[in-house]
Protein backbone atom coordinates (compact mmCIF):
# COMPACT_ATOMS: atom_id res chain seq x y z
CA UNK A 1 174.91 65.91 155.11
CA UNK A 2 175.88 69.21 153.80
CA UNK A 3 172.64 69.04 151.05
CA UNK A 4 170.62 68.31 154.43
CA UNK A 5 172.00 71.35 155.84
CA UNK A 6 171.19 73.76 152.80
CA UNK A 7 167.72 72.57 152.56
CA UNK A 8 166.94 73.08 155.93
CA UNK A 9 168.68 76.65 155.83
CA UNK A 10 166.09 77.22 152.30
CA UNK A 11 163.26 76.16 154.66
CA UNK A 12 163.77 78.28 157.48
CA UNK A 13 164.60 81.02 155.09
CA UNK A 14 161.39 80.96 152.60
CA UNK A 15 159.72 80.39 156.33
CA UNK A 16 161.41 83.92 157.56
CA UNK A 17 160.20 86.06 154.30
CA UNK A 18 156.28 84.47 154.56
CA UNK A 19 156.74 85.61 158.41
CA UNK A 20 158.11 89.10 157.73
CA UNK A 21 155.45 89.50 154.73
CA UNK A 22 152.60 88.63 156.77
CA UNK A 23 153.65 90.73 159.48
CA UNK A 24 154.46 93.64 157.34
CA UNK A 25 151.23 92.90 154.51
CA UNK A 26 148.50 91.64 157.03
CA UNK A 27 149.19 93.70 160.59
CA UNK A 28 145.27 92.80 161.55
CA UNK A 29 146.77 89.36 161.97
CA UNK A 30 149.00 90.42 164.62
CA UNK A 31 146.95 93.54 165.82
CA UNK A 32 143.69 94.80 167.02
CA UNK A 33 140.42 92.03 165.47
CA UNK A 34 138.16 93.21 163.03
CA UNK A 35 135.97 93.88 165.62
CA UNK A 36 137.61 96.44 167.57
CA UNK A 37 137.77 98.59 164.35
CA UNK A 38 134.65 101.25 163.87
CA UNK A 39 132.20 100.19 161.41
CA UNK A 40 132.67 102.25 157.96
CA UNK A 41 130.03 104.83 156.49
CA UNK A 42 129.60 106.36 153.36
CA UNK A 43 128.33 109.21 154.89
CA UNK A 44 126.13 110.06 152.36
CA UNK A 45 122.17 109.27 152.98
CA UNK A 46 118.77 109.22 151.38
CA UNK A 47 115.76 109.88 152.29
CA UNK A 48 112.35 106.89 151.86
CA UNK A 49 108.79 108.57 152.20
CA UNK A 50 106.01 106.13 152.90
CA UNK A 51 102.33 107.82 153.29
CA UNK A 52 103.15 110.27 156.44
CA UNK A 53 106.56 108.11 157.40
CA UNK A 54 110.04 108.88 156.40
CA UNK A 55 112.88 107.55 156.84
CA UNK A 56 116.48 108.31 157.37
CA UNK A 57 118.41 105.79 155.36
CA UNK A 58 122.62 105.66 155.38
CA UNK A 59 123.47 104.83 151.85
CA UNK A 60 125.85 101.81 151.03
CA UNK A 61 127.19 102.34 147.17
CA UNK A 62 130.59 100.51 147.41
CA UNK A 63 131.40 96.78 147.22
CA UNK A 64 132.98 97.00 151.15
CA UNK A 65 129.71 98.98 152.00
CA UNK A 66 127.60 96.80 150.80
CA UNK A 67 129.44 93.11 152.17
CA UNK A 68 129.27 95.47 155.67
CA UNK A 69 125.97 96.31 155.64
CA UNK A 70 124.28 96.40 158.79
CA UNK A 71 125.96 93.25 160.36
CA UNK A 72 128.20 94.11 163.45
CA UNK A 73 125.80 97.23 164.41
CA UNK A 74 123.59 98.11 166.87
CA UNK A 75 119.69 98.31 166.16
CA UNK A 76 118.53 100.53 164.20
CA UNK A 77 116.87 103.87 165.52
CA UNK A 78 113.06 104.43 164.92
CA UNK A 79 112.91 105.37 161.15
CA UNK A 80 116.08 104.68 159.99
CA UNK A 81 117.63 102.24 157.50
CA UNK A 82 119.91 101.01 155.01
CA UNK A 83 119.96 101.34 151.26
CA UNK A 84 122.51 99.62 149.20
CA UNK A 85 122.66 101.02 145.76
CA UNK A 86 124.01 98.90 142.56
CA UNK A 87 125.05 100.12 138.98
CA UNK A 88 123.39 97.29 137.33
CA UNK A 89 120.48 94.99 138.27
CA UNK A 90 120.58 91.63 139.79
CA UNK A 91 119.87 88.94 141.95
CA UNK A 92 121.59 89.99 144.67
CA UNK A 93 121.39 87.89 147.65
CA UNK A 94 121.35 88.86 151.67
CA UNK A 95 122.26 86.77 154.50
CA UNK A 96 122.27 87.58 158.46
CA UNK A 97 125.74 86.97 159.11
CA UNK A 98 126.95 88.44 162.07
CA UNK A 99 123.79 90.37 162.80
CA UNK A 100 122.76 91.54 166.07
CA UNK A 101 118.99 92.26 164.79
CA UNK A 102 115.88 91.16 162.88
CA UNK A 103 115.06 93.08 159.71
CA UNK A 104 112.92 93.73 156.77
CA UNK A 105 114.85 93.34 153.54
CA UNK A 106 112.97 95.37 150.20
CA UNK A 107 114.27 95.18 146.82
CA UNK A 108 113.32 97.58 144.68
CA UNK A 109 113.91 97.72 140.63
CA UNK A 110 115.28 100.53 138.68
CA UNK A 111 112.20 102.60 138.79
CA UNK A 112 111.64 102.19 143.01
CA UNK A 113 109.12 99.77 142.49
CA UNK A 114 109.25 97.14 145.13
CA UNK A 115 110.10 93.92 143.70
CA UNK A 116 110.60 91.38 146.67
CA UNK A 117 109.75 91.52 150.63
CA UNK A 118 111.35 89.33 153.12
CA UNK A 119 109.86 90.20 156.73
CA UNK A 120 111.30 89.88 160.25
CA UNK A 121 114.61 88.00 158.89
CA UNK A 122 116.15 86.73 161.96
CA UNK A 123 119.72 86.41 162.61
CA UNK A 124 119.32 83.26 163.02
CA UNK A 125 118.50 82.52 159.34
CA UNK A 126 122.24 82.78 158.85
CA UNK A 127 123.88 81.16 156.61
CA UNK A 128 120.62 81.06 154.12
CA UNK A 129 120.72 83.31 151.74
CA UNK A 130 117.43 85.33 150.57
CA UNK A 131 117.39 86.68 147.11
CA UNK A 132 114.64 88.89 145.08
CA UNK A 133 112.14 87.16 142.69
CA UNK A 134 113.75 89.47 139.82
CA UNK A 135 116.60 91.67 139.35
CA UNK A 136 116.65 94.65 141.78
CA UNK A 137 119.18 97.57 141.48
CA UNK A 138 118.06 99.16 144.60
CA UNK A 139 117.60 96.88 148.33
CA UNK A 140 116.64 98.66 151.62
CA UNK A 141 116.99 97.53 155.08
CA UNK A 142 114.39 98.78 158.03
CA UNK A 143 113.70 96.96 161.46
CA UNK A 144 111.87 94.22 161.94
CA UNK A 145 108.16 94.51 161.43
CA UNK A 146 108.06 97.90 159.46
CA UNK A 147 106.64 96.44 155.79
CA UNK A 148 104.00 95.19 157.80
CA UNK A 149 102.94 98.19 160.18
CA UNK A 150 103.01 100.49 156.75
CA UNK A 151 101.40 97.96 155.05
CA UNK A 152 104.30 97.78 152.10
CA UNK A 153 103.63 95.36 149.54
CA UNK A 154 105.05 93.90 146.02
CA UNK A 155 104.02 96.33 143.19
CA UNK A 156 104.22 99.61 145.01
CA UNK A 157 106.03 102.13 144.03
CA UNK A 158 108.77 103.87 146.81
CA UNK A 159 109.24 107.45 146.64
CA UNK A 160 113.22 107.51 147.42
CA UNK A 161 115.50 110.86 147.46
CA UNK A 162 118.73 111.09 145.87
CA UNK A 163 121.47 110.41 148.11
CA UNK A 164 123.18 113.65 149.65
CA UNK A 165 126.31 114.13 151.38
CA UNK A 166 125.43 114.95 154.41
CA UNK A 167 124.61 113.65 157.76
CA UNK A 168 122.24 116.57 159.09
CA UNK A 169 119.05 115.04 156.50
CA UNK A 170 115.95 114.93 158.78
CA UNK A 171 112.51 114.30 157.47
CA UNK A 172 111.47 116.86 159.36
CA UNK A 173 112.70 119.48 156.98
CA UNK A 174 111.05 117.52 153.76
């Protein structure tokens, strides 16, 4: 009887501390969802020039930047984008998880040249994955349909601005 009694005092115990850690380590558990919290930004942006269009792109350069991406957030505006940058090249692959949008996807390689085009990925592609035909260090995200109105194609070469920290960039002022 009296081991009974000390192992169900350890249970309810160990069960208290993983309570109190939770509560204390993990409050999104207990508070506000994920999705009431603002969507992050880098604020830092770039600049993509295409023949006479140019677009406003919001740079994502950090590993939670970059898993965020665009999903959770409006549309985009008319000539604006995404560009996620990476240190080294890869594969990397995209999916449409929790995306309220269609979109193009270019990767481009070390030298902005484009190395892969997927057009008009739906959301509803999620959970496939789409990945480049060869490493990319460089991937940038525009609505739906825009590869195809500029006529953007494997091979050609982006002319891309360093990213700046700043949200006032217009292409106006280029």
């Amino acid at each position: 009887m009296k081991k009974r009694y000390i192992s169900s005092l350890i249970a309810f115990i160990i069960l208290a501390l993983v309570a109190v850690a939770l509560w204390f380590f993990a409050p999104t558990l207990f508070g506000p969802g994920q999705q009431d919290e603002p969507i992050a930004s880098s604020g830092k942006y770039a600049v993509w020039e295409y023949g006479e269009t140019c677009f406003v792109l919001e740079v994502a350069d950090t590993l939670s930047l970059r898993r965020q991406g665009l999903s959770g957030s409006d549309p985009l505006m008319k000539n604006t984008g995404m560009l996620f940058l990476y240190d080294l090249p890869g594969e990397y692959g995209f999916w449409m998880k929790d995306m309220n949008f269609a979109i193009d996807i270019i990767w481009l390689d070390r030298d902005d040249q484009v190395v892969t085009i997927e057009s008009r990925v739906s959301p509803n592609s999620y959970p496939h994955v789409f990945y480049p035909d060869r490493n990319a260090r460089k991937v940038i995200e525009v609505s739906a349909g825009v590869t195809d109105q500029l006529g953007v194609k494997e091979g050609d070469q982006l002319r891309l601005s360093a990213p700046t920290s700043t949200s006032a960039i217009d292409c106006a002022v280029l």
